[in-house]
N, C-alpha and C. Protein backbone atom coordinates (compact mmCIF):
# COMPACT_ATOMS: atom_id res chain seq x y z
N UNK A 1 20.74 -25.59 25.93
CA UNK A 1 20.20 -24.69 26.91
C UNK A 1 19.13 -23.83 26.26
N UNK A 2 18.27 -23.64 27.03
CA UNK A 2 16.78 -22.68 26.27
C UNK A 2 17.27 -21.61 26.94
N UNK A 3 16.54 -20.44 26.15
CA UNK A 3 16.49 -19.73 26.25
C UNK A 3 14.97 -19.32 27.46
N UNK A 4 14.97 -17.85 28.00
CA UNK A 4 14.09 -17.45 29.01
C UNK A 4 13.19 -17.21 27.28
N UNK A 5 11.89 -17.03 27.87
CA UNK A 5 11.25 -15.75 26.47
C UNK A 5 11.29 -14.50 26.22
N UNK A 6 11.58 -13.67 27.64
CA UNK A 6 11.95 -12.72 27.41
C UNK A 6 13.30 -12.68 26.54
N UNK A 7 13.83 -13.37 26.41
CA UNK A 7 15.52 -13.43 25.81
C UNK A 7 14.65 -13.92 23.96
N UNK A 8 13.84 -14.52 23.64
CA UNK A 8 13.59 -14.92 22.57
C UNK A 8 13.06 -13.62 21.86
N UNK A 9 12.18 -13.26 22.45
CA UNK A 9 11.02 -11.88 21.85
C UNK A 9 11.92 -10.99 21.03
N UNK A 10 11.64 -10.73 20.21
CA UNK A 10 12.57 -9.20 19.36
C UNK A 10 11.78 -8.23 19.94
N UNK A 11 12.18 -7.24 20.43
CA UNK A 11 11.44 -5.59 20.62
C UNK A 11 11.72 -4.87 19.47
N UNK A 12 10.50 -4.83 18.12
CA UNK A 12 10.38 -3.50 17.60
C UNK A 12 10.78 -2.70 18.15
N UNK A 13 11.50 -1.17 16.85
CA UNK A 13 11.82 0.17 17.37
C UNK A 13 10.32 0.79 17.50
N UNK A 14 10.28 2.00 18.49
CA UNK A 14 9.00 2.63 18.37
C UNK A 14 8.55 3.36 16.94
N UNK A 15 7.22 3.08 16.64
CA UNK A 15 6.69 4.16 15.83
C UNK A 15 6.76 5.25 16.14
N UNK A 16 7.36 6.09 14.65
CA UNK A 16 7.08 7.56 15.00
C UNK A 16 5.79 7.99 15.07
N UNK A 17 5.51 9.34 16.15
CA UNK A 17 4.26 9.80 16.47
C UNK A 17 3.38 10.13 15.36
N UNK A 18 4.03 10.36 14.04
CA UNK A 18 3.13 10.38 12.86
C UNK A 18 3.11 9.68 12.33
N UNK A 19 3.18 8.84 12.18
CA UNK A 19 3.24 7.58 11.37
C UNK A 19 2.14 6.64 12.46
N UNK A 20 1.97 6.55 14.41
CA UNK A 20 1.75 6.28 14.88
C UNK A 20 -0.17 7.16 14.77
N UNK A 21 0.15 8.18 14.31
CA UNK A 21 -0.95 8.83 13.89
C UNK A 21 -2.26 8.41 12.81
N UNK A 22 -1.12 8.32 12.11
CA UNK A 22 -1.94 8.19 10.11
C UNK A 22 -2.79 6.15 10.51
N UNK A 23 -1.68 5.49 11.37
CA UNK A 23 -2.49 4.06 11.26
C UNK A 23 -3.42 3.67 12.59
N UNK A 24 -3.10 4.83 13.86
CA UNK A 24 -4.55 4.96 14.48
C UNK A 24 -6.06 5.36 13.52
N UNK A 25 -5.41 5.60 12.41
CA UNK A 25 -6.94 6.14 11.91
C UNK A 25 -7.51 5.22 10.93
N UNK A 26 -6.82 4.60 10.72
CA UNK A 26 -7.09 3.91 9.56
C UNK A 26 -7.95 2.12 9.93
N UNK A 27 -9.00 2.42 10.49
CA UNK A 27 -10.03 2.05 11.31
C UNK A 27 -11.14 1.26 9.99
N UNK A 28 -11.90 0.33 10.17
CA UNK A 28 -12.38 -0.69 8.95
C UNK A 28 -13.62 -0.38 9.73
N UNK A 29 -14.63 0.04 8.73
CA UNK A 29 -16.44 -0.20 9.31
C UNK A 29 -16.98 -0.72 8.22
N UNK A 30 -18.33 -0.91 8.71
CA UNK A 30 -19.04 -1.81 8.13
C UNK A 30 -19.50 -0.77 6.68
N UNK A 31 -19.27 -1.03 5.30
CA UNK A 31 -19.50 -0.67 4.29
C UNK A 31 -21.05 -0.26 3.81
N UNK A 32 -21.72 0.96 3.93
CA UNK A 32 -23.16 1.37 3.66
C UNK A 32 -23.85 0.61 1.86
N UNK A 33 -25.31 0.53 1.64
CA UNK A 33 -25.21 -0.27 0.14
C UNK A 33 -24.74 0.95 -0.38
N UNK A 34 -25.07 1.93 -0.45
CA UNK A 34 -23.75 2.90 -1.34
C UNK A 34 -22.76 2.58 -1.35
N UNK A 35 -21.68 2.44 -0.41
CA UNK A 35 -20.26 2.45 -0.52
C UNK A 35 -20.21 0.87 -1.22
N UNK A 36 -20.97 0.06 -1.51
CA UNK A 36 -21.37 -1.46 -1.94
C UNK A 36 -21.03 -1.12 -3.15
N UNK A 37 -22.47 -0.20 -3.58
CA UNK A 37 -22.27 -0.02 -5.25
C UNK A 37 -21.92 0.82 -5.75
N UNK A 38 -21.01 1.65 -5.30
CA UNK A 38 -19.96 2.54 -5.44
C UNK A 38 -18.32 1.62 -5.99
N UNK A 39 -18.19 0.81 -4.82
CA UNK A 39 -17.32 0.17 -5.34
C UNK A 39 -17.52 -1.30 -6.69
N UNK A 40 -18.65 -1.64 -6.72
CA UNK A 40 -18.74 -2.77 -7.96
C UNK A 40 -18.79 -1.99 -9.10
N UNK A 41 -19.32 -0.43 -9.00
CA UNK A 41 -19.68 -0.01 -10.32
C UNK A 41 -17.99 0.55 -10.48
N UNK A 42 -17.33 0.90 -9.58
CA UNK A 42 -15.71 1.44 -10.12
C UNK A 42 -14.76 -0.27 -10.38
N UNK A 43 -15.13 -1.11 -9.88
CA UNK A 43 -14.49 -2.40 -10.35
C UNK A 43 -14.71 -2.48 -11.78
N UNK A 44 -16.20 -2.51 -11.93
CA UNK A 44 -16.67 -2.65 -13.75
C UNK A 44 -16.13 -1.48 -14.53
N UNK A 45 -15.58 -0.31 -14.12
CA UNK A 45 -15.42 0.38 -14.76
C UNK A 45 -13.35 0.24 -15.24
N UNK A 46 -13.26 -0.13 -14.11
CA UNK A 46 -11.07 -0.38 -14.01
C UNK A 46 -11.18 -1.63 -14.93
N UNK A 47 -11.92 -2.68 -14.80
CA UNK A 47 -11.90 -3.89 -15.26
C UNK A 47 -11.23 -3.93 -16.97
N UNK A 48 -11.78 -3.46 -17.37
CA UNK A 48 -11.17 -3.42 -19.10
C UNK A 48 -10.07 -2.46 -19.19
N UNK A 49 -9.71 -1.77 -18.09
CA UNK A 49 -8.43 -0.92 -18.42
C UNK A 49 -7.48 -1.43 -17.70
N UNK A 50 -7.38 -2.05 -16.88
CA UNK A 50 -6.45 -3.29 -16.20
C UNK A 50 -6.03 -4.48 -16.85
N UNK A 51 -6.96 -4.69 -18.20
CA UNK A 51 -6.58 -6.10 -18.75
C UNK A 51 -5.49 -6.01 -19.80
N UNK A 52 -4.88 -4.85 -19.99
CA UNK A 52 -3.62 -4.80 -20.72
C UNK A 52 -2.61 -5.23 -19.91
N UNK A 53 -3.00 -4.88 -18.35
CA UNK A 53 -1.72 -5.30 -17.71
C UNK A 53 -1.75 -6.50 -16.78
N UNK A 54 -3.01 -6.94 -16.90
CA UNK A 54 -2.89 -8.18 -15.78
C UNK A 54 -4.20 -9.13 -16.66
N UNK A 55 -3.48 -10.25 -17.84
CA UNK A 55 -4.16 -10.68 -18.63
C UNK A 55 -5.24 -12.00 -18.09
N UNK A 56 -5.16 -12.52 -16.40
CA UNK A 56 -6.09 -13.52 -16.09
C UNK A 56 -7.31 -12.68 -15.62
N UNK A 57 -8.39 -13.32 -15.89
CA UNK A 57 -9.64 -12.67 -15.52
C UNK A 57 -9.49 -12.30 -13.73
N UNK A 58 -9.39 -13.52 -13.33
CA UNK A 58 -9.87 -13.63 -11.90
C UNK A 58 -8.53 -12.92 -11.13
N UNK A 59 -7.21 -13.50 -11.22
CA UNK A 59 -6.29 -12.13 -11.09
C UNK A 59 -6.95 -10.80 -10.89
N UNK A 60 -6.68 -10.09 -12.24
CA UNK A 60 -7.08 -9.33 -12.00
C UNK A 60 -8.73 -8.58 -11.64
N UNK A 61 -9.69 -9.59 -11.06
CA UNK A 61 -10.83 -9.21 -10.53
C UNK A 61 -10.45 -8.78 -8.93
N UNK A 62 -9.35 -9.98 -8.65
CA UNK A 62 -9.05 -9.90 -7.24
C UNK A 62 -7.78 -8.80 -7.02
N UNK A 63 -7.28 -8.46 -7.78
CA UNK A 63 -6.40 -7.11 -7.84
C UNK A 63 -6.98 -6.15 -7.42
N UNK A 64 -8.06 -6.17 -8.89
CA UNK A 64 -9.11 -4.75 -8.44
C UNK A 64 -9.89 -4.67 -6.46
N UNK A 65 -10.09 -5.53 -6.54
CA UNK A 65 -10.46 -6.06 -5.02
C UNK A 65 -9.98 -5.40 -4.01
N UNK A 66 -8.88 -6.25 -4.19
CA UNK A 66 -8.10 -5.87 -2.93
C UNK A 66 -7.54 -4.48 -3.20
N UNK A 67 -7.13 -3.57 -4.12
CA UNK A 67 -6.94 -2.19 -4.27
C UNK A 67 -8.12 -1.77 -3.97
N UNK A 68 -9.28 -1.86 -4.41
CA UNK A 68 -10.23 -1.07 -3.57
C UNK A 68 -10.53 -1.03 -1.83
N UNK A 69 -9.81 -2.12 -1.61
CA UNK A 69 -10.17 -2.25 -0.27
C UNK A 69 -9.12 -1.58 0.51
N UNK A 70 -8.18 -1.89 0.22
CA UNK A 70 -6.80 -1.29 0.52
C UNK A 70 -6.72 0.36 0.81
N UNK A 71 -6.99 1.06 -0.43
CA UNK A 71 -7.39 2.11 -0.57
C UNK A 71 -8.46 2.87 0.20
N UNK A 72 -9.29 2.20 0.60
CA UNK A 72 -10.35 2.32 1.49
C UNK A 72 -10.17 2.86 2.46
N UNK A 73 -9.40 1.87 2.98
CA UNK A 73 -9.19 1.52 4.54
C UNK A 73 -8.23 2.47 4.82
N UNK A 74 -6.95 2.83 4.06
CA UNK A 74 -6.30 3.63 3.98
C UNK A 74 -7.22 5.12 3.85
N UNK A 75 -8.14 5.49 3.23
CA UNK A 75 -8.42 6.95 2.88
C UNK A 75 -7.80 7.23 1.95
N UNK A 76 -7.50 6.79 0.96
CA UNK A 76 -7.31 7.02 -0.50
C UNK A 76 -8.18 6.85 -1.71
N UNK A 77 -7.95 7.31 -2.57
CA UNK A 77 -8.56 7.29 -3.88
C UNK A 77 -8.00 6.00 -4.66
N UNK A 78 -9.01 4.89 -5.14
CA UNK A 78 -8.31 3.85 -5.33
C UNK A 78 -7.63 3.98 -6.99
N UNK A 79 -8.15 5.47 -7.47
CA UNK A 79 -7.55 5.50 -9.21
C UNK A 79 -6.14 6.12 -8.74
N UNK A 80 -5.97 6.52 -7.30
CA UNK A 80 -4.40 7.09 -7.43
C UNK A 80 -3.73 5.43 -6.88
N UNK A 81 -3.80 4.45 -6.47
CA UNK A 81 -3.08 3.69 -6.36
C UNK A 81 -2.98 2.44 -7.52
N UNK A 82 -4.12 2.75 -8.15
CA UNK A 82 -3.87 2.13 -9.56
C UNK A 82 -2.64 3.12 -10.39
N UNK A 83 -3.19 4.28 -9.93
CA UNK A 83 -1.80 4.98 -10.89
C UNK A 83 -0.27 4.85 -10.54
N UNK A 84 -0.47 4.67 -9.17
CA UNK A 84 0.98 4.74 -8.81
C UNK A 84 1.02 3.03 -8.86
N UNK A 85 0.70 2.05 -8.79
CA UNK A 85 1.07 0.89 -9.04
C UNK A 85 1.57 0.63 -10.93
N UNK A 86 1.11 1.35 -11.51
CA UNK A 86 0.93 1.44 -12.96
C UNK A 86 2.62 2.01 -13.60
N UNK A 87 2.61 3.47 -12.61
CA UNK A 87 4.48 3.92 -12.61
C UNK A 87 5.37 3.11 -12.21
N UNK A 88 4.98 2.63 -10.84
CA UNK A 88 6.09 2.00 -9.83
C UNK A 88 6.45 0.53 -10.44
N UNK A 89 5.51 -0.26 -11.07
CA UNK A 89 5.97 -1.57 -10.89
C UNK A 89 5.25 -1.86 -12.67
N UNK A 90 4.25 -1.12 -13.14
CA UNK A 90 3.63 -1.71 -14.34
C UNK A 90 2.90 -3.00 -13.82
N UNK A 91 2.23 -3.00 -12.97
CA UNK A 91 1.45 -4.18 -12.27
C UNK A 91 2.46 -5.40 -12.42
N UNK A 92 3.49 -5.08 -11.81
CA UNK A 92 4.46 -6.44 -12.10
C UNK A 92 4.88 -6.79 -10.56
N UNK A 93 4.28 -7.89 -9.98
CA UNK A 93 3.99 -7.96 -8.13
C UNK A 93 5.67 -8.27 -7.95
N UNK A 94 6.17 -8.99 -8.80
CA UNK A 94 7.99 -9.40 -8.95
C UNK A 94 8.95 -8.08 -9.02
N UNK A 95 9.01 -7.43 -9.18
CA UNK A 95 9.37 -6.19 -9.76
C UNK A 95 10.42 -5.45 -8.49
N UNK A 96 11.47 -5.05 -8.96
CA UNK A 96 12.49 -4.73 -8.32
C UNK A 96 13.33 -3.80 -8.79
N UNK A 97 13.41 -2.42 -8.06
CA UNK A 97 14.41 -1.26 -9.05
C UNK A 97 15.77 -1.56 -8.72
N UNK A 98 15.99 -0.50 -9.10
CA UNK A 98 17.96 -0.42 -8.97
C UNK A 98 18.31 0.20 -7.54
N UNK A 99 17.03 0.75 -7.26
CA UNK A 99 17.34 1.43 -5.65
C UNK A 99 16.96 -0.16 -4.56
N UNK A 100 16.42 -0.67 -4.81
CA UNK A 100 15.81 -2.15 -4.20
C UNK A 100 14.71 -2.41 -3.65
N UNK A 101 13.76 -1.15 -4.34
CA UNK A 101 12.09 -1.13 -3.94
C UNK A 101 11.67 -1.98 -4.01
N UNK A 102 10.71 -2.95 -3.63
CA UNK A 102 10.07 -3.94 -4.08
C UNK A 102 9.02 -4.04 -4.37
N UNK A 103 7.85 -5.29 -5.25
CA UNK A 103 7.00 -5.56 -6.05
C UNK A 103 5.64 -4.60 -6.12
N UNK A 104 4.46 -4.86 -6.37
CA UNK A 104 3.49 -3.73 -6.96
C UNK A 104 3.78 -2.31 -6.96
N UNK A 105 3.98 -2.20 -5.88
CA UNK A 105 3.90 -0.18 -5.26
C UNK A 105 5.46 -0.38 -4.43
N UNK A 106 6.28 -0.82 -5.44
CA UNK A 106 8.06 -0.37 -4.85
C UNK A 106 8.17 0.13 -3.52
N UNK A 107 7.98 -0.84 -2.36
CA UNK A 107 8.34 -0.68 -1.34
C UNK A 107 9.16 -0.78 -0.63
N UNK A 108 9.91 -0.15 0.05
CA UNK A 108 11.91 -0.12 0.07
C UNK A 108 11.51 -0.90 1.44
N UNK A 109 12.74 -1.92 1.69
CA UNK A 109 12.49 -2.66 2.82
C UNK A 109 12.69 -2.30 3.76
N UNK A 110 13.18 -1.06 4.57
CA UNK A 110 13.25 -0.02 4.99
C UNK A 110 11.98 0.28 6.18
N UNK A 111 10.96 -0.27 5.36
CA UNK A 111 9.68 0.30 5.94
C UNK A 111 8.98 -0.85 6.55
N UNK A 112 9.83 -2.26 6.91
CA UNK A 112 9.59 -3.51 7.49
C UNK A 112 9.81 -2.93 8.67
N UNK A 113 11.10 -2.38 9.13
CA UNK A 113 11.26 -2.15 10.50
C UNK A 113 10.39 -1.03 11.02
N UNK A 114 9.63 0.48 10.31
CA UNK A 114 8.77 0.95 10.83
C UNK A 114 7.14 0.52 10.40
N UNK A 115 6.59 -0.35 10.03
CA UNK A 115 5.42 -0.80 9.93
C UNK A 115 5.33 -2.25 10.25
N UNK A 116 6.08 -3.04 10.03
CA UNK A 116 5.64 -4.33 10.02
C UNK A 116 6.49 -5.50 11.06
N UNK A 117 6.29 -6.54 10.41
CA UNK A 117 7.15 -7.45 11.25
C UNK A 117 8.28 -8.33 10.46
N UNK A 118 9.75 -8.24 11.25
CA UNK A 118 10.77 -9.00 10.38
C UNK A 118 10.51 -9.79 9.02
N UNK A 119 9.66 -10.92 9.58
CA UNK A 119 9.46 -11.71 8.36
C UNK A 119 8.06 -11.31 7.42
N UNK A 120 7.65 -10.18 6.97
CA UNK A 120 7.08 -9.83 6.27
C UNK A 120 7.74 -10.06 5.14
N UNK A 121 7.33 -10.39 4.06
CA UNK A 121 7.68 -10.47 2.78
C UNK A 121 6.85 -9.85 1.52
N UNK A 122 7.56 -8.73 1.71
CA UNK A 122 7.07 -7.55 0.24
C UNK A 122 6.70 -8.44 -0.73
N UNK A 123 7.44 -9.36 -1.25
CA UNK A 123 7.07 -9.81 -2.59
C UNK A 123 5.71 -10.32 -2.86
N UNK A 124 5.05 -10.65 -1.92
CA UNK A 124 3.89 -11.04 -1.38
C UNK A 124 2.85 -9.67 -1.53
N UNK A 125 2.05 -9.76 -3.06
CA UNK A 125 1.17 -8.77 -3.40
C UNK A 125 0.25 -8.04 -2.60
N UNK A 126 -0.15 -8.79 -1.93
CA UNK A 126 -1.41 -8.21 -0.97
C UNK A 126 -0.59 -7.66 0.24
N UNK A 127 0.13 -8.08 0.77
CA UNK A 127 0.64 -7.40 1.52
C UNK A 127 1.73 -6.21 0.96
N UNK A 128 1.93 -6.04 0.17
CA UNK A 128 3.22 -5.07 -0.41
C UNK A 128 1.61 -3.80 -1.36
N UNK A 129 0.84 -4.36 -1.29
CA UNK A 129 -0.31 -3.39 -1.56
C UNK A 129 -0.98 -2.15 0.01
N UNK A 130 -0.52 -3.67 1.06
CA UNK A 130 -1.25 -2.96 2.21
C UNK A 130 -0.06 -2.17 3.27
N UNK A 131 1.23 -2.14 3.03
CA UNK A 131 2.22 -1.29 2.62
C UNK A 131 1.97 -0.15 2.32
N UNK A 132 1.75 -0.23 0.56
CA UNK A 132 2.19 1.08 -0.38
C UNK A 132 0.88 1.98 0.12
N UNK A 133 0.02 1.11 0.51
CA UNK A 133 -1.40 2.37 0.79
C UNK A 133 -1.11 3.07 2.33
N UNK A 134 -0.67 2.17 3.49
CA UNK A 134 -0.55 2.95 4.47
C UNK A 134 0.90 4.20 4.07
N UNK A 135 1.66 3.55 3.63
CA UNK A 135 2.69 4.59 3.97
C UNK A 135 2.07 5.88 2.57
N UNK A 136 1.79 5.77 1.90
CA UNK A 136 0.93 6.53 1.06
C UNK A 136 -0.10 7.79 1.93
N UNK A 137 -0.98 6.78 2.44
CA UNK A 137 -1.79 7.47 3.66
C UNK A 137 -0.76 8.37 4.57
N UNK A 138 -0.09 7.92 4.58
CA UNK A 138 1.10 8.93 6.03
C UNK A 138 1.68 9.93 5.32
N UNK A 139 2.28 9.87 4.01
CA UNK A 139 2.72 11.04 2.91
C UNK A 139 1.70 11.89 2.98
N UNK A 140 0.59 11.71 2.76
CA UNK A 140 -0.59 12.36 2.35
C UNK A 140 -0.86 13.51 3.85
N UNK A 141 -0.91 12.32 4.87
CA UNK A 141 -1.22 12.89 6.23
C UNK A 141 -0.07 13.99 6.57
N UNK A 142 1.47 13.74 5.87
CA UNK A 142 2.31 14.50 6.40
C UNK A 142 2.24 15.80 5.55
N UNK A 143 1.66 15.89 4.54
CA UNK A 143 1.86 16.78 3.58
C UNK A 143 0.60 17.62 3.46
N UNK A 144 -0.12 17.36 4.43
CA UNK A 144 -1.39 17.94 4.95
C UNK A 144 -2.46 18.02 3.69
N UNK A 145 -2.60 16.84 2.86
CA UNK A 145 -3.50 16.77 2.34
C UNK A 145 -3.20 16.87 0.28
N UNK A 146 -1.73 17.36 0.38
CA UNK A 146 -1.14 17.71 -0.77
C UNK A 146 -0.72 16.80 -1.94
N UNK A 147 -1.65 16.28 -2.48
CA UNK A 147 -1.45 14.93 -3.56
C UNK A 147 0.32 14.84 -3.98
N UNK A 148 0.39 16.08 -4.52
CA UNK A 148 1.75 16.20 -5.34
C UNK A 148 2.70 15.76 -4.41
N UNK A 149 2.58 16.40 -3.19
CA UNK A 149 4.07 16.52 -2.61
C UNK A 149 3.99 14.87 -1.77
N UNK A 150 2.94 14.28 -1.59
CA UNK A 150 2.69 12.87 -0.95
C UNK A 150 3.36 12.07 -2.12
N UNK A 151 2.95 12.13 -3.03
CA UNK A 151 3.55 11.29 -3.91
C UNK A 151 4.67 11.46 -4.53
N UNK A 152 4.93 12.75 -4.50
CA UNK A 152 6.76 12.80 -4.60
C UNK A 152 8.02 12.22 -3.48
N UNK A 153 7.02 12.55 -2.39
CA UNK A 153 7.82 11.54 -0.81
C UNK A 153 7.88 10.00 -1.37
N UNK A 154 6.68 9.26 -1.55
CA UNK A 154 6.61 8.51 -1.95
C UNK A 154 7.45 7.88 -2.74
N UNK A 155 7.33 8.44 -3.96
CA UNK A 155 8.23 8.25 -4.68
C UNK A 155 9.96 8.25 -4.35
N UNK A 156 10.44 8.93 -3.74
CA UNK A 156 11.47 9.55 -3.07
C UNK A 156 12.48 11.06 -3.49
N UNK A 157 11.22 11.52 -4.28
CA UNK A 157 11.83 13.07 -5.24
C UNK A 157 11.71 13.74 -4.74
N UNK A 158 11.29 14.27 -3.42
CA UNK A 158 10.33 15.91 -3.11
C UNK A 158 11.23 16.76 -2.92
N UNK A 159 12.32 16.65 -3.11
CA UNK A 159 13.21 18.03 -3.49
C UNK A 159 13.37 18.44 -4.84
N UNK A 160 12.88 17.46 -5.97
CA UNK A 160 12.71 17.62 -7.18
C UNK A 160 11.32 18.41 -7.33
N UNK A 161 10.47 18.40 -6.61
CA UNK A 161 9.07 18.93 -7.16
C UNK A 161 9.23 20.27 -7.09
């Protein structure tokens, strides 16, 4: 017996209104030649300080890449998500704590059911990058702009700070 489709469909829970906030904004335009060579000249510049931790050339060209873009799009600074990828995981995309964060930027799976879709799979770099930057972006947005206390949410300390 089949099923109707309405009977197949999963209904996501709703986004919260801030969280529903921080990724209305986070809007992609067309890149000015400044923002061009803004970003090749900060690639050439991460490039030799990334190769301790991610030893293939092209790897890590396309790391740098996609963190800049990521970051972008998000409204972040792409040297703070190199930094926090650098704490969280040591550029290790496999990488798994004792709490059960997962790969680059330790993303608790937690955050499948408010951002994404069931079968998303964190372990999957580029996407567990485009993750750690939105919900990053929403710390930031919730903390009205406050590096420290965004990244202590983040992290999951901000009663420690």
């Amino acid at each position: 017996m089949q099923s109707s489709p309405s009977q197949r469909v999963r209904v996501e829970p709703d986004i919260p209104p801030s969280l529903r906030q921080t990724l209305d904004t986070l809007v992609t335009k067309t890149p000015s030649p400044d923002q061009v060579w803004a970003a090749r000249r900060w690639m050439s510049e991460m490039e030799p300080r990334l190769a301790r931790f991610v030893s293939d050339e092209a790897l890590r060209g396309e790391l740098l890449t996609r963190i800049y873009h990521e970051a972008r799009l998000a409204g972040l600074a792409p040297e703070i998500v190199l930094a926090v990828i650098q704490v969280e995981s040591a550029f290790q995309p496999e990488a798994v704590s004792s709490a059960g964060a997962v790969g680059l930027m330790q993303i608790m799976p937690f955050w499948i059911r408010e951002l994404g879709r069931s079968a998303d799979d964190l372990m999957d770099p580029w996407l567990n990058l485009r993750y750690g930057c939105t919900i990053l972006a929403h710390y930031l947005a919730v903390e009205s702009g406050d590096l420290t206390r965004a990244l202590a949410r983040y992290n999951g300390s901000l009663g420690q700070t």
